[in-house]
Protein backbone atom coordinates (compact mmCIF):
# COMPACT_ATOMS: atom_id res chain seq x y z
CA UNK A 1 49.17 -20.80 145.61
CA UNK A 2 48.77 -17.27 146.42
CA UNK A 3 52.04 -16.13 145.18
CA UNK A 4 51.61 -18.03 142.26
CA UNK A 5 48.22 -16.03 141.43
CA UNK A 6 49.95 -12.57 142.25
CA UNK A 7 52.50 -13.69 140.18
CA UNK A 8 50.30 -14.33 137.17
CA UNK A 9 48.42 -11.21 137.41
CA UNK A 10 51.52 -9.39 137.59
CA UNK A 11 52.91 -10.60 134.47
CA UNK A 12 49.48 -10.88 132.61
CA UNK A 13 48.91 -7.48 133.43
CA UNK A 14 52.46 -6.46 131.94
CA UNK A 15 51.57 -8.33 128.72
CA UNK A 16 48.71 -6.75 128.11
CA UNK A 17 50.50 -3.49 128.33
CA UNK A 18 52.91 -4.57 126.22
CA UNK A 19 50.64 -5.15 123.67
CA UNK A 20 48.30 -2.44 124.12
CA UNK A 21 51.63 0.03 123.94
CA UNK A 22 53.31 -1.69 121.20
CA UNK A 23 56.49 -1.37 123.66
CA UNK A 24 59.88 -3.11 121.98
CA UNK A 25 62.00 -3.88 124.58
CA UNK A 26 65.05 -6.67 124.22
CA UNK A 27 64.05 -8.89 127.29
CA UNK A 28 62.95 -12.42 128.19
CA UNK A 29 59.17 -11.23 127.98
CA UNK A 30 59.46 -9.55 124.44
CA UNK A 31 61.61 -12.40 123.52
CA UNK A 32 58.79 -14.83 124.55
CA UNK A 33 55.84 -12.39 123.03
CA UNK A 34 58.17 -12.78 119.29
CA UNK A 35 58.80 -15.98 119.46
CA UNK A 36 56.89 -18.24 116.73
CA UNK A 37 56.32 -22.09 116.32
CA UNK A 38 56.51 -24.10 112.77
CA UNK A 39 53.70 -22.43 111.58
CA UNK A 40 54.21 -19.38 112.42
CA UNK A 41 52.12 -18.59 115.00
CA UNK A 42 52.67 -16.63 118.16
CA UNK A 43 52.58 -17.68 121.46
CA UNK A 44 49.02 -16.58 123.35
CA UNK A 45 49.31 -14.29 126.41
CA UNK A 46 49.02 -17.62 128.52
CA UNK A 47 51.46 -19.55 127.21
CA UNK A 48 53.72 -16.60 127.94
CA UNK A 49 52.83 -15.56 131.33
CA UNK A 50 52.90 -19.56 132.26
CA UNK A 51 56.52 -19.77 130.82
CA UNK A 52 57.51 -16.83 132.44
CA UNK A 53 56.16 -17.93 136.34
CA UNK A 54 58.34 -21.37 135.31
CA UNK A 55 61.30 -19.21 134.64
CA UNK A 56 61.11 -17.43 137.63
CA UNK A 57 59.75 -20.19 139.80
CA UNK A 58 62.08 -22.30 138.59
CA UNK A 59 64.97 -20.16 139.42
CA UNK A 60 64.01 -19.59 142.37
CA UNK A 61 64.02 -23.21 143.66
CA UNK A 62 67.79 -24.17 142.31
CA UNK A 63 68.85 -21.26 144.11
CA UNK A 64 67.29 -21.51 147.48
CA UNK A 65 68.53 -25.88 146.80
CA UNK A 66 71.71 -24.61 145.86
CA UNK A 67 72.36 -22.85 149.22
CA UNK A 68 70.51 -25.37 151.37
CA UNK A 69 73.14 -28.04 150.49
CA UNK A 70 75.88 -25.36 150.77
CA UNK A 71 74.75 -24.60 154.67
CA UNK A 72 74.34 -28.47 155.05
CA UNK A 73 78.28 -29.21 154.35
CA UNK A 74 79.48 -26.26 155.67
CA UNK A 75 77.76 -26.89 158.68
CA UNK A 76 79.45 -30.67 158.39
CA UNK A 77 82.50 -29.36 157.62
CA UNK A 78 83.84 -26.66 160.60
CA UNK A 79 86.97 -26.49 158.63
CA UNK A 80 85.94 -25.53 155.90
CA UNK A 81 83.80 -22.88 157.25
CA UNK A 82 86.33 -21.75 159.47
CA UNK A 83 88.53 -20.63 156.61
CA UNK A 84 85.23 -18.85 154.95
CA UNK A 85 84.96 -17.10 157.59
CA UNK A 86 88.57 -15.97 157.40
CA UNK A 87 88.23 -15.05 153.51
């Protein structure tokens, strides 16, 4: 829960510096600070720091899944790891 706060203040804090600094930049979190719904309305400062921690939490987790079940069948399969490790 920690990281999760640091990670909010982090990107809140960037936000609001955006903002305050006018800065255009072509990136997720300008893209996300543009972006309007139906009516036209932009997206607050919290609804784009929490999509941003999603992006980046959520990225993080396939990953770190993604080479979990890699070491699991490589670890099953001494073959196949055998000619990795020649590669």
């Amino acid at each position: 829960m920690q990281c999760r706060k640091k990670l909010d203040t982090m990107f809140r804090e960037e936000v609001q510096r955006r903002r305050r600094e006018d800065t255009a930049s072509n990136d997720l979190m300008s893209g996300l600070m543009e972006m309007e719904d139906e009516q036209g309305k932009k997206l607050c400062d919290d609804e784009v720091v929490d999509n941003i921690v999603s992006l980046v939490v959520a990225g993080y987790e396939s990953t770190s899944n993604a080479i979990m079940w890699a070491a699991y069948h490589l670890a099953k399969s001494p073959h196949a790891l055998r000619k990795l490790r020649v590669s």
